[in-house]
Every structure is written in structure tokens, then in C-alpha cells.
PDB file of N, CA and C in Angstrom:
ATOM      1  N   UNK A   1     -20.245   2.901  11.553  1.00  0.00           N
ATOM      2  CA  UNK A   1     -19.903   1.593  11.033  1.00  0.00           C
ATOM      3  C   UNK A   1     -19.550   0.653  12.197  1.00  0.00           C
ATOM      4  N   UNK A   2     -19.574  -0.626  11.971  1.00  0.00           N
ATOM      5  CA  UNK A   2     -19.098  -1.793  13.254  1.00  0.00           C
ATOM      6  C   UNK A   2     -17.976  -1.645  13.359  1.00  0.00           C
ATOM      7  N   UNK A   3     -17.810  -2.144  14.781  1.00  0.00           N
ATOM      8  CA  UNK A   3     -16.064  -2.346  14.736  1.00  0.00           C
ATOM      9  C   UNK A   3     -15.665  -3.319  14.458  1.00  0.00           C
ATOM     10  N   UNK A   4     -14.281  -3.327  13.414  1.00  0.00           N
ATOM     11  CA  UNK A   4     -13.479  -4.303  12.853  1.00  0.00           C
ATOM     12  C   UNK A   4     -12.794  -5.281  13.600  1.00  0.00           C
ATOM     13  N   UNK A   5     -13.101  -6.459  13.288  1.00  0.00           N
ATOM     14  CA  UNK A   5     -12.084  -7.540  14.365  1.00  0.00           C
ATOM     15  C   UNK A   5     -10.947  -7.516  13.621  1.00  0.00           C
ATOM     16  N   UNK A   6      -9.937  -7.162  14.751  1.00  0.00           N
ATOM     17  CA  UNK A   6      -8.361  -7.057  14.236  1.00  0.00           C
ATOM     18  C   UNK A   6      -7.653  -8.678  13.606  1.00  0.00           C
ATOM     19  N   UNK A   7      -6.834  -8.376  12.371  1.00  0.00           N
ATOM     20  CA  UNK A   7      -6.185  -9.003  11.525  1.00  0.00           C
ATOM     21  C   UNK A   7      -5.180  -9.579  12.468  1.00  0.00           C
ATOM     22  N   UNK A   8      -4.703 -10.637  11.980  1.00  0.00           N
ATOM     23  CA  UNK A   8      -3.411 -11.144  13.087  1.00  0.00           C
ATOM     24  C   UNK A   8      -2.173 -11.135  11.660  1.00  0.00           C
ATOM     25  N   UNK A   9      -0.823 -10.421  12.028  1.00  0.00           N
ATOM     26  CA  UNK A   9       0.140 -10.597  11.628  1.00  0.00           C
ATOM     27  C   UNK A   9      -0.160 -11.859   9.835  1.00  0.00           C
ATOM     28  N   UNK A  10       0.100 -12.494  10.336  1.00  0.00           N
ATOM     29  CA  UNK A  10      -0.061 -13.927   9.325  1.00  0.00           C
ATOM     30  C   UNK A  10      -1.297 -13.551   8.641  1.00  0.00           C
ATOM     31  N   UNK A  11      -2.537 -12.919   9.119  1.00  0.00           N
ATOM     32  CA  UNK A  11      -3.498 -13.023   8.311  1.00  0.00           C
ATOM     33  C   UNK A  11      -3.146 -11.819   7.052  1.00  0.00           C
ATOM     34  N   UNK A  12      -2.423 -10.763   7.864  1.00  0.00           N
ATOM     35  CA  UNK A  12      -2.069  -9.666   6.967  1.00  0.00           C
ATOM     36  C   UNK A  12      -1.011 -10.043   6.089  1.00  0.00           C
ATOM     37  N   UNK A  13      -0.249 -10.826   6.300  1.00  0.00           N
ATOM     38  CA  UNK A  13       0.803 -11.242   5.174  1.00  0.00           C
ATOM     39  C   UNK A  13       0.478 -11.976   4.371  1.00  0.00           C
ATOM     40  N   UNK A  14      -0.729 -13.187   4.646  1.00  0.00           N
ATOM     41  CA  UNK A  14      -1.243 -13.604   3.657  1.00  0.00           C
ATOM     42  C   UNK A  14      -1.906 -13.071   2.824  1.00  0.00           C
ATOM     43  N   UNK A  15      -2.802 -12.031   3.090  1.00  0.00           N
ATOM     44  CA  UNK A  15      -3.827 -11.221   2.115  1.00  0.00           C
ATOM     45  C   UNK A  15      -2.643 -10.077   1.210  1.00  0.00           C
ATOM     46  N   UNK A  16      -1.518  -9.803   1.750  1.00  0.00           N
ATOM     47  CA  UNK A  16      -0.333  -8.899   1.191  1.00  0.00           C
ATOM     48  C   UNK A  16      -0.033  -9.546  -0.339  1.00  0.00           C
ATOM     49  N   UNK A  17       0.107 -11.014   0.186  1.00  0.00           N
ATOM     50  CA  UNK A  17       0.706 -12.119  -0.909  1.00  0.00           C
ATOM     51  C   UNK A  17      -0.564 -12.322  -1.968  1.00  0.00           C
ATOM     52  N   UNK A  18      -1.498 -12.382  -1.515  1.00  0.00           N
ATOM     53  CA  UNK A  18      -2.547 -12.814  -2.738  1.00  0.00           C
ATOM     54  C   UNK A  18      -2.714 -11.761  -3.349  1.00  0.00           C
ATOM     55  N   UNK A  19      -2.899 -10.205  -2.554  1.00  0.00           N
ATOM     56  CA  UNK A  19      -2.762  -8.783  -3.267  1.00  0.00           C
ATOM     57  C   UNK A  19      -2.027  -8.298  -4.282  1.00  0.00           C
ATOM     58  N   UNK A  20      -0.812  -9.410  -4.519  1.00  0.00           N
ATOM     59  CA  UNK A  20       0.675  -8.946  -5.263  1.00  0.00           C
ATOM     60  C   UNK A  20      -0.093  -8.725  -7.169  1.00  0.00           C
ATOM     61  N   UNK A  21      -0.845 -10.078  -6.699  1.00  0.00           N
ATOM     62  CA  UNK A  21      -0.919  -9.796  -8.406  1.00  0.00           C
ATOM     63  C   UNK A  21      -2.276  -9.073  -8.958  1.00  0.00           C
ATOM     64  N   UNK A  22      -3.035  -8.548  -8.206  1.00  0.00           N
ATOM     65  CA  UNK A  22      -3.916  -7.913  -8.578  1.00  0.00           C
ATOM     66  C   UNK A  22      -3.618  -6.602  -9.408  1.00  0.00           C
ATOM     67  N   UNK A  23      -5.155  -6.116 -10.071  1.00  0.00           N
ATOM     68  CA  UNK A  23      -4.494  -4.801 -10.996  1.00  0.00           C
ATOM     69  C   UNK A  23      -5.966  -4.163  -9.952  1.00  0.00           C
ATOM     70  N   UNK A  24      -5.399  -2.939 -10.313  1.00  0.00           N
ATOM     71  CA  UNK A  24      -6.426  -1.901  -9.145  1.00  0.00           C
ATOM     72  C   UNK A  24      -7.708  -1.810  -9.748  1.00  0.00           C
ATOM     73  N   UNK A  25      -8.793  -1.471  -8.831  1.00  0.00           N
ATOM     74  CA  UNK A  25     -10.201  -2.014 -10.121  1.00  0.00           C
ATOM     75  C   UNK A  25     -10.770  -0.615  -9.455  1.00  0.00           C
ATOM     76  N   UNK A  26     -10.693  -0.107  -9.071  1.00  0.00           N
ATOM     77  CA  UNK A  26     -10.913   1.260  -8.526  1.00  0.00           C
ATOM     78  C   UNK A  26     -10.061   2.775  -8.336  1.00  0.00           C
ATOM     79  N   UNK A  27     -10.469   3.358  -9.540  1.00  0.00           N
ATOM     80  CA  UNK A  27      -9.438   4.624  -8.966  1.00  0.00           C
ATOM     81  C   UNK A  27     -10.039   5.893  -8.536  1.00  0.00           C
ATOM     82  N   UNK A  28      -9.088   6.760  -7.855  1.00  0.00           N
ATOM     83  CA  UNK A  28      -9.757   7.790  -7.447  1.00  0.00           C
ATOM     84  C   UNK A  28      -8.819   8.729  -7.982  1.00  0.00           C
ATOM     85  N   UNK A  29      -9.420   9.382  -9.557  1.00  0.00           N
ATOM     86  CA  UNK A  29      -9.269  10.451  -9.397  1.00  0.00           C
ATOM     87  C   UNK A  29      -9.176  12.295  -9.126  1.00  0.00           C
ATOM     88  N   UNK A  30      -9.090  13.259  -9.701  1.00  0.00           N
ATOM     89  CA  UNK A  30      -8.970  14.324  -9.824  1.00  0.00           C
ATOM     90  C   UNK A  30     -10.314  15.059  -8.673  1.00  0.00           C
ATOM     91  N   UNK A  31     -11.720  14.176  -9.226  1.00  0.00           N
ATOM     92  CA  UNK A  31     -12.497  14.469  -8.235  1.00  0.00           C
ATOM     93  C   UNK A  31     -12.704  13.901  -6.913  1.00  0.00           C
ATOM     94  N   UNK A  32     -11.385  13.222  -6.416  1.00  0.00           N
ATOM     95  CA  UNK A  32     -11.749  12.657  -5.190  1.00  0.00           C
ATOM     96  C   UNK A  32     -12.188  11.609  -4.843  1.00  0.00           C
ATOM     97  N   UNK A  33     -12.965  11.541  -3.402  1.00  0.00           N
ATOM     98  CA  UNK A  33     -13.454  10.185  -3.224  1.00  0.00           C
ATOM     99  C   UNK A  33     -15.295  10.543  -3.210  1.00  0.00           C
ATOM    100  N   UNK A  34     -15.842  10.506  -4.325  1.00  0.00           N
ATOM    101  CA  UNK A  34     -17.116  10.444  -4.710  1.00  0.00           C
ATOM    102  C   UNK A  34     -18.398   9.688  -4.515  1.00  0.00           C
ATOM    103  N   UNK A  35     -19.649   9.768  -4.494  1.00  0.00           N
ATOM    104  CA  UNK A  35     -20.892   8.679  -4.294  1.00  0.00           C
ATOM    105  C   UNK A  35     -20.492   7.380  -4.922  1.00  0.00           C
ATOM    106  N   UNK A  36     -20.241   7.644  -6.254  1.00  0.00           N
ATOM    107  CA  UNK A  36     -20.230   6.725  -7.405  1.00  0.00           C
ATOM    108  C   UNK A  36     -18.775   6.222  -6.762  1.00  0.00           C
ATOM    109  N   UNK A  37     -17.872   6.790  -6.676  1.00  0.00           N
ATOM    110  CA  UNK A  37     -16.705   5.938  -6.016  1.00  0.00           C
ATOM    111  C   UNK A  37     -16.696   5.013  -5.189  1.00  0.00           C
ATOM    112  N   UNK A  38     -17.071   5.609  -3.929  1.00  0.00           N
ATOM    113  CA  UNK A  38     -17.697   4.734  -2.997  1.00  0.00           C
ATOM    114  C   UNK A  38     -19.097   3.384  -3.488  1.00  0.00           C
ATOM    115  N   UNK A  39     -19.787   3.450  -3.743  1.00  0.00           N
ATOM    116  CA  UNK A  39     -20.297   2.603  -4.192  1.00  0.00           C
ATOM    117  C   UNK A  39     -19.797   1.253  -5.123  1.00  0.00           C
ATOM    118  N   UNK A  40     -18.793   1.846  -6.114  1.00  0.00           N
ATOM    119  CA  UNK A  40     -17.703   1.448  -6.976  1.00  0.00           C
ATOM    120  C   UNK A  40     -17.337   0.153  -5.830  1.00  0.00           C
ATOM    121  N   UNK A  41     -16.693   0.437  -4.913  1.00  0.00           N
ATOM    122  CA  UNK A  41     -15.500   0.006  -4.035  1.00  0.00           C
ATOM    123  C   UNK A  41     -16.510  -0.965  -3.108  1.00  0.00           C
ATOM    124  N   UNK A  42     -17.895  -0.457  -2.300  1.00  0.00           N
ATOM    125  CA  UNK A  42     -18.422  -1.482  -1.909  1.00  0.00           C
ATOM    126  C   UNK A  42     -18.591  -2.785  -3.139  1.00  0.00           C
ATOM    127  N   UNK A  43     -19.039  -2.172  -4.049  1.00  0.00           N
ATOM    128  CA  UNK A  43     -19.469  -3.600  -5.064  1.00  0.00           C
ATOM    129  C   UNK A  43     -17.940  -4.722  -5.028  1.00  0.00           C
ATOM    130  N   UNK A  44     -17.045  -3.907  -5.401  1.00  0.00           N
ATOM    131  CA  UNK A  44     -15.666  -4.465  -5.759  1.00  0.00           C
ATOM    132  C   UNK A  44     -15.218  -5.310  -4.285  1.00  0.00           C
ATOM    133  N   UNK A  45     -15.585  -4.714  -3.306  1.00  0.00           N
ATOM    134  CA  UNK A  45     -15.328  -5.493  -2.073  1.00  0.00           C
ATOM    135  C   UNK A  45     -16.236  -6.214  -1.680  1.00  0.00           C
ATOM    136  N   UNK A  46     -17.790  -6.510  -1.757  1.00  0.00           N
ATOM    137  CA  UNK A  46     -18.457  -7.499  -1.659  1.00  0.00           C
ATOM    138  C   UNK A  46     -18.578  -8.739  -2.584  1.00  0.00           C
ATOM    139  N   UNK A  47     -17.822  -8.448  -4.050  1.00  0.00           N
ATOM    140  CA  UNK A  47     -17.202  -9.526  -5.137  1.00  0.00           C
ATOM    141  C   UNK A  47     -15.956 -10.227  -4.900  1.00  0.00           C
ATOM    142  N   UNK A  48     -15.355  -9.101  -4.505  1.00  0.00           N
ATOM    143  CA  UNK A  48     -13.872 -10.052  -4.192  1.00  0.00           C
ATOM    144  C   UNK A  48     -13.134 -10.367  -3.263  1.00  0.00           C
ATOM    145  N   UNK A  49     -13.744  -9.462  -2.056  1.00  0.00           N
ATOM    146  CA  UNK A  49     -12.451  -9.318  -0.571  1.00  0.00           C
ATOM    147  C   UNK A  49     -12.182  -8.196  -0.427  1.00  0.00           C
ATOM    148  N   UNK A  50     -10.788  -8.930  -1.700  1.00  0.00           N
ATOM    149  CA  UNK A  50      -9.182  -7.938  -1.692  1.00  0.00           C
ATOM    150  C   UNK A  50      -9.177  -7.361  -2.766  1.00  0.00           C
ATOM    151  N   UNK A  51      -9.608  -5.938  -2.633  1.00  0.00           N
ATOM    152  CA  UNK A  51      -9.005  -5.486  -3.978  1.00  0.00           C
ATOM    153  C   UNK A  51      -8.031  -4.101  -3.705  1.00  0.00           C
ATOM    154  N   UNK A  52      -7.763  -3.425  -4.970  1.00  0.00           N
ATOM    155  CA  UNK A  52      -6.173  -2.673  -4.814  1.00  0.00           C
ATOM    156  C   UNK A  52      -7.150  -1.054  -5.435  1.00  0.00           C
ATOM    157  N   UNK A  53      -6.995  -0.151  -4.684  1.00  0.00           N
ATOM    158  CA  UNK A  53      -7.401   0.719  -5.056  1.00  0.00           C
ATOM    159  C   UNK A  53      -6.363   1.560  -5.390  1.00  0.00           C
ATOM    160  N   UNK A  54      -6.379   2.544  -6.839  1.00  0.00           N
ATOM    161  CA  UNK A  54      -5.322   3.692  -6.791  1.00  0.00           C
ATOM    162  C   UNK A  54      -5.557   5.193  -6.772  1.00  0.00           C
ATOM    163  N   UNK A  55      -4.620   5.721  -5.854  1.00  0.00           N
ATOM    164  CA  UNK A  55      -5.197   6.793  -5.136  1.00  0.00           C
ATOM    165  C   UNK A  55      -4.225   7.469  -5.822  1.00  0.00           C
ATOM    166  N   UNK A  56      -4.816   8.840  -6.599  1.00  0.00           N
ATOM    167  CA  UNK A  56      -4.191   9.952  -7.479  1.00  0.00           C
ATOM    168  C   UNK A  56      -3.864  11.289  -6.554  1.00  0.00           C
ATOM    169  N   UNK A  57      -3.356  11.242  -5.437  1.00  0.00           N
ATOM    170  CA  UNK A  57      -3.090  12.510  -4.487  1.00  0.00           C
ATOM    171  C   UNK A  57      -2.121  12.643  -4.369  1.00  0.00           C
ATOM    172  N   UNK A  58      -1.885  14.191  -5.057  1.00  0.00           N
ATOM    173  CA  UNK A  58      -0.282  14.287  -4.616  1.00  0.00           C
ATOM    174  C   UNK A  58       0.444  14.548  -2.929  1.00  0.00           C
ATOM    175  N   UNK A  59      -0.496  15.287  -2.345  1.00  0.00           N
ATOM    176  CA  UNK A  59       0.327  15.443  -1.300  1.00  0.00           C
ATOM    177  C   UNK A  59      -0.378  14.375  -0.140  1.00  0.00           C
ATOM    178  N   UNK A  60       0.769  13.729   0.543  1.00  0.00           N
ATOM    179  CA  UNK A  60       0.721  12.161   1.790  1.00  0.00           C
ATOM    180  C   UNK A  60      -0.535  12.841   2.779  1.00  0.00           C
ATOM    181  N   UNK A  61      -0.695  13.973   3.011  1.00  0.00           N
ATOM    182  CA  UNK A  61      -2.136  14.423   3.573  1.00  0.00           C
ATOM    183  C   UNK A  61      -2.994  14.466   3.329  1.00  0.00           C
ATOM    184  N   UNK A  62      -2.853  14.874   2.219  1.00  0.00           N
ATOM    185  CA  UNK A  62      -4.484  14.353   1.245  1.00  0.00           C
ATOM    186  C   UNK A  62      -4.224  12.862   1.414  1.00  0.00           C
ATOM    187  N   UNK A  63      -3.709  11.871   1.086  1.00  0.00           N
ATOM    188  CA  UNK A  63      -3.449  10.532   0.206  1.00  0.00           C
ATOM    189  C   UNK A  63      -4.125  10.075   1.604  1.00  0.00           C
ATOM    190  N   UNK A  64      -3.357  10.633   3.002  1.00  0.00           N
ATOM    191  CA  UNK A  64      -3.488   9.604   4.135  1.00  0.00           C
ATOM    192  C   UNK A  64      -5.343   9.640   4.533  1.00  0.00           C
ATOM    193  N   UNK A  65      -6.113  11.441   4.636  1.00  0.00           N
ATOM    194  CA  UNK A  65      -7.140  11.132   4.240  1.00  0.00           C
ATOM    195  C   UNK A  65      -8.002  10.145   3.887  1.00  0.00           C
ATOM    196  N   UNK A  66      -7.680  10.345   2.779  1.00  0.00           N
ATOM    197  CA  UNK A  66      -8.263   9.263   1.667  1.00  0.00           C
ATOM    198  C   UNK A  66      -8.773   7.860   2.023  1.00  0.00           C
ATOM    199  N   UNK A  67      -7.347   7.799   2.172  1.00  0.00           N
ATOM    200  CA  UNK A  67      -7.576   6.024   2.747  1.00  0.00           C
ATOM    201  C   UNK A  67      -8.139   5.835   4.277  1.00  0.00           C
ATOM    202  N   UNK A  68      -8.027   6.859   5.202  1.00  0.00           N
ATOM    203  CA  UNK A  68      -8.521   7.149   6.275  1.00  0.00           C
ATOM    204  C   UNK A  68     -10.592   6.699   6.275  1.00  0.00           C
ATOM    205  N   UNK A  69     -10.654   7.592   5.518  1.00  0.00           N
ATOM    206  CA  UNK A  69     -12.288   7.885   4.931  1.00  0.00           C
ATOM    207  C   UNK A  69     -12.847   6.556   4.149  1.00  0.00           C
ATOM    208  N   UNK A  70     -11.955   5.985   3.193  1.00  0.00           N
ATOM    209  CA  UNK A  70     -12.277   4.596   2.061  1.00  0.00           C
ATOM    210  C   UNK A  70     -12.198   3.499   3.226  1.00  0.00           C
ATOM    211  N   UNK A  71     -11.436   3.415   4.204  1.00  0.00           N
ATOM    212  CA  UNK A  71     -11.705   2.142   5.571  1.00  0.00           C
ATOM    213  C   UNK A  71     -12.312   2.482   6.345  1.00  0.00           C
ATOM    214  N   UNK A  72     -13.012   3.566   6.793  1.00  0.00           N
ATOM    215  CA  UNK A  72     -13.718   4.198   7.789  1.00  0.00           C
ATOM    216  C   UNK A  72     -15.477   4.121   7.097  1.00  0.00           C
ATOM    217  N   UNK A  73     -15.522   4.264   5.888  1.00  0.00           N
ATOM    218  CA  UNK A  73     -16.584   4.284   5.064  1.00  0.00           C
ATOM    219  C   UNK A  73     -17.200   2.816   4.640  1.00  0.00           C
ATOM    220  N   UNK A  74     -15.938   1.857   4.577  1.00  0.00           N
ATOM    221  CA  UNK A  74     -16.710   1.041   3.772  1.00  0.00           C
ATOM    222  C   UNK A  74     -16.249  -0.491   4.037  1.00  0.00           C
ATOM    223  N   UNK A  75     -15.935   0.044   5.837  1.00  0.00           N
ATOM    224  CA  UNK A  75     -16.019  -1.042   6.888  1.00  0.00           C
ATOM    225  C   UNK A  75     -14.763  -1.947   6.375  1.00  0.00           C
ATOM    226  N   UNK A  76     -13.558  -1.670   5.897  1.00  0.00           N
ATOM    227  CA  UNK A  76     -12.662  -2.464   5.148  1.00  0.00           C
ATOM    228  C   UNK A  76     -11.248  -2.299   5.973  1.00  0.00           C
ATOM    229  N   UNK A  77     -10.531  -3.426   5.434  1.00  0.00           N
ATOM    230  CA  UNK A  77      -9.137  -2.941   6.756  1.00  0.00           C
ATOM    231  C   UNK A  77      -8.412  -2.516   5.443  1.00  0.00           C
ATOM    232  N   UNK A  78      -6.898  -1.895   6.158  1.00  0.00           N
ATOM    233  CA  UNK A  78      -6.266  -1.103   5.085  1.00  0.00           C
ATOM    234  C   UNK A  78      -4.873  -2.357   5.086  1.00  0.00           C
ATOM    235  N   UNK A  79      -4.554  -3.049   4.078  1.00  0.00           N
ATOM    236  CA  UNK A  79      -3.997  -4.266   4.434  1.00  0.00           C
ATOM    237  C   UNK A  79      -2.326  -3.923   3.998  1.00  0.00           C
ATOM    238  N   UNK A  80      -2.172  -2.454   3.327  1.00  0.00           N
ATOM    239  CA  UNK A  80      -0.803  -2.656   2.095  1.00  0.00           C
ATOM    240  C   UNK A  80      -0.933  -0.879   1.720  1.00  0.00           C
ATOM    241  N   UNK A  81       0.041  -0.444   1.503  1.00  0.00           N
ATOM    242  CA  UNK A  81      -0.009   0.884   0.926  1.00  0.00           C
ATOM    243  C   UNK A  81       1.118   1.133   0.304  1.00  0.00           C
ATOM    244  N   UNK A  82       1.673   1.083  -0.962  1.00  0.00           N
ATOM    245  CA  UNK A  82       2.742   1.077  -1.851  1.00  0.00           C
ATOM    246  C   UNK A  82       2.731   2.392  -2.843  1.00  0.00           C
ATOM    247  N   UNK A  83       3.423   3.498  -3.071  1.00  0.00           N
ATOM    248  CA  UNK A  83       3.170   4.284  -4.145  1.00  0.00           C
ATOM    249  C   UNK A  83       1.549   4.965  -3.745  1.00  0.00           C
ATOM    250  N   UNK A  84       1.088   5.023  -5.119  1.00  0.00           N
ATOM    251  CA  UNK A  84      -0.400   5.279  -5.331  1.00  0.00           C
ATOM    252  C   UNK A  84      -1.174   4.046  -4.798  1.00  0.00           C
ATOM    253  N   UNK A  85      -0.777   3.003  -4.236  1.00  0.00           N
ATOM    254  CA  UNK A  85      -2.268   1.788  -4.311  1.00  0.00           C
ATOM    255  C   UNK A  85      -2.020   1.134  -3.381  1.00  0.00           C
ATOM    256  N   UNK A  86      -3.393   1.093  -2.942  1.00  0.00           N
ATOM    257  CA  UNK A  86      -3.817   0.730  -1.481  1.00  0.00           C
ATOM    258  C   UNK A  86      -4.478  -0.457  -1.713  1.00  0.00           C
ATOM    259  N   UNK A  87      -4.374  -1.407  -0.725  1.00  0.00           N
ATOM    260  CA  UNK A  87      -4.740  -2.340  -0.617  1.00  0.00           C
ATOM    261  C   UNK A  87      -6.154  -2.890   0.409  1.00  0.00           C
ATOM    262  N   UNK A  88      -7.424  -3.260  -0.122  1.00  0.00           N
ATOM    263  CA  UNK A  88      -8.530  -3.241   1.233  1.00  0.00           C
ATOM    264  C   UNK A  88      -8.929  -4.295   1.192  1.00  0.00           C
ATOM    265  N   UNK A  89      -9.272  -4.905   2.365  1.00  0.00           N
ATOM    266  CA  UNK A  89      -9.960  -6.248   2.368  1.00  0.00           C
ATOM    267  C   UNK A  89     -10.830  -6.224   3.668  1.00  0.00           C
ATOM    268  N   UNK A  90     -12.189  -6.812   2.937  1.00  0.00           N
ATOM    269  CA  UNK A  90     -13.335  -7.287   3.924  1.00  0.00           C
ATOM    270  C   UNK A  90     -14.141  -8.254   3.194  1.00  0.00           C
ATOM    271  N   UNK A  91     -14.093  -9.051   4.602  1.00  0.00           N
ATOM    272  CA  UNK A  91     -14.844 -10.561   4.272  1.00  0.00           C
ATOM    273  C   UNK A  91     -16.286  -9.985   4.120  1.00  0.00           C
ATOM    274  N   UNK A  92     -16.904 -11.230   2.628  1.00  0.00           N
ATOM    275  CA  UNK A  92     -18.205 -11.492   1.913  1.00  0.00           C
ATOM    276  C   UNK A  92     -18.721 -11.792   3.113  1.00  0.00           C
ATOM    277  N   UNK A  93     -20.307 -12.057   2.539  1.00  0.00           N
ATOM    278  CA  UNK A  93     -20.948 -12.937   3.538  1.00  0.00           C
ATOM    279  C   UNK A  93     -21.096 -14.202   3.143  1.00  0.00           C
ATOM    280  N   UNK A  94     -20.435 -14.512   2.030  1.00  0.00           N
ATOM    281  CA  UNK A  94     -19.849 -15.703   1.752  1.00  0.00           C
ATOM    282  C   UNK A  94     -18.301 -15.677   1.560  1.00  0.00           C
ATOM    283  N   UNK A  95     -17.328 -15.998   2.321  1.00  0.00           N
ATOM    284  CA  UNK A  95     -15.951 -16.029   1.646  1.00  0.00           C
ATOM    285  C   UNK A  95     -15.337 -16.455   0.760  1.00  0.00           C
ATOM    286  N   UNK A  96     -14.448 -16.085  -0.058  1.00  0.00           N
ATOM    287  CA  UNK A  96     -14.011 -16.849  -1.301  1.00  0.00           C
ATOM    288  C   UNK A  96     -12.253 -16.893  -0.506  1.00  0.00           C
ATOM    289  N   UNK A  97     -11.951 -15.959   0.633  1.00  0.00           N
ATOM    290  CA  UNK A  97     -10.584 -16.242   0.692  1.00  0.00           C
ATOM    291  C   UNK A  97     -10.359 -16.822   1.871  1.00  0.00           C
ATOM    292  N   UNK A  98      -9.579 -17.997   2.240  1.00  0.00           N
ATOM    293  CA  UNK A  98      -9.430 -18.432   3.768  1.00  0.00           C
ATOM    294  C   UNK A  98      -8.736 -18.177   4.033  1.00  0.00           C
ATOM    295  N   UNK A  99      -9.112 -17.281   5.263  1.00  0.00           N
ATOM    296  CA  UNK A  99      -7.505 -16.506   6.149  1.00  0.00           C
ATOM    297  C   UNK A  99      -6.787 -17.496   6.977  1.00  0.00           C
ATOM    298  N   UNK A 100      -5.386 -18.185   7.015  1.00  0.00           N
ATOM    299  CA  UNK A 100      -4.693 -18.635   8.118  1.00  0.00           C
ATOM    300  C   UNK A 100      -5.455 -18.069   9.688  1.00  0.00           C
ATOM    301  N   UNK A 101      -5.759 -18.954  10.690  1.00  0.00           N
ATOM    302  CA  UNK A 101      -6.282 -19.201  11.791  1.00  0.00           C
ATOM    303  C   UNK A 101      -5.045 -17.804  12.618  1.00  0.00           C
ATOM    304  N   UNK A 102      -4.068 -18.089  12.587  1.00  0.00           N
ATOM    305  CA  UNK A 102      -3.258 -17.092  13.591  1.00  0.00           C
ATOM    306  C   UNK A 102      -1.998 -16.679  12.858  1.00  0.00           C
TER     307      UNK A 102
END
């Protein structure tokens, strides 16, 4: 995958804040992180940005995995991690969200 141009502070707190009210549109459960999952999550991130994924792993090694593989896979930064739900964002090739400059 390309390498990611790093987020600046402000850009990550802003995308934190617009993240608040989202509901997760992607979950991963029992079977993992799957074809159909992955695919799931590109669509959901080339529609919206930012969306909130929820991750069903009980143990923080599996969980950290997870999200390891879902930003490593699908070129996305990891913006928020609360409980079960993670937060990913990567710019469209059209944007719908304007990040603060710095």
C-alpha cells in the first residue's frame, strides 16, 4: 500500500469531533476480519471518509491486530479507539470533509 501523509494534531481532533456522532457501519464479528469485510469498509471509506468500525475481540491482542491489518489493508489512518470502535479515515478522490490546514 502507499505511504500515508501524516495527520497534524488539529487535523486529528477535528476528524475525533465529527466522529462523535457517528453509528459504526461496519462490524467485525465472530469470523474476523473477512473478504466481504474488507471490501465492506473500502466502500464505507470511499463514501464517507470517516467512518467508526466495531471490533468484537475480546482479548487487546487480537483487537490491536485487527486494527493493525484494517489500516494497513485499506490505506486508512486509525484516528480514535474507544471500547470496541475504532475510528478510520481516508480522503475520497473527491472530499466531502475539509481538514483544518495545521
Amino acid at each position: 500500500m502507499s505511504q500515508l501523509k501524516a495527520l497534524t494534531k488539529n487535523q486529528i481532533k477535528f476528524l475525533r469531533a465529527e466522529a462523535h456522532s457517528l453509528k459504526p457501519v461496519v462490524m467485525i464479528g465472530n469470523n474476523g476480519v473477512t473478504e466481504a469485510v474488507m471490501e465492506e469498509l473500502d466502500r464505507a471509506l470511499a463514501h464517507h471518509e470517516l467512518v467508526k468500525v466495531k471490533i468484537r475481540a475480546e482479548d487487546r491482542e487480537d483487537k490491536a491486530e485487527i486494527i493493525e491489518y484494517l489500516c494497513s489493508h485499506s490505506n486508512a489512518h486509525k484516528i480514535h479507539t474507544i471500547g470496541h470502535n475504532l475510528v478510520l479515515y481516508r480522503k475520497a478522490k473527491e472530499p466531502k470533509l475539509v481538514l483544518p490546514k495545521k
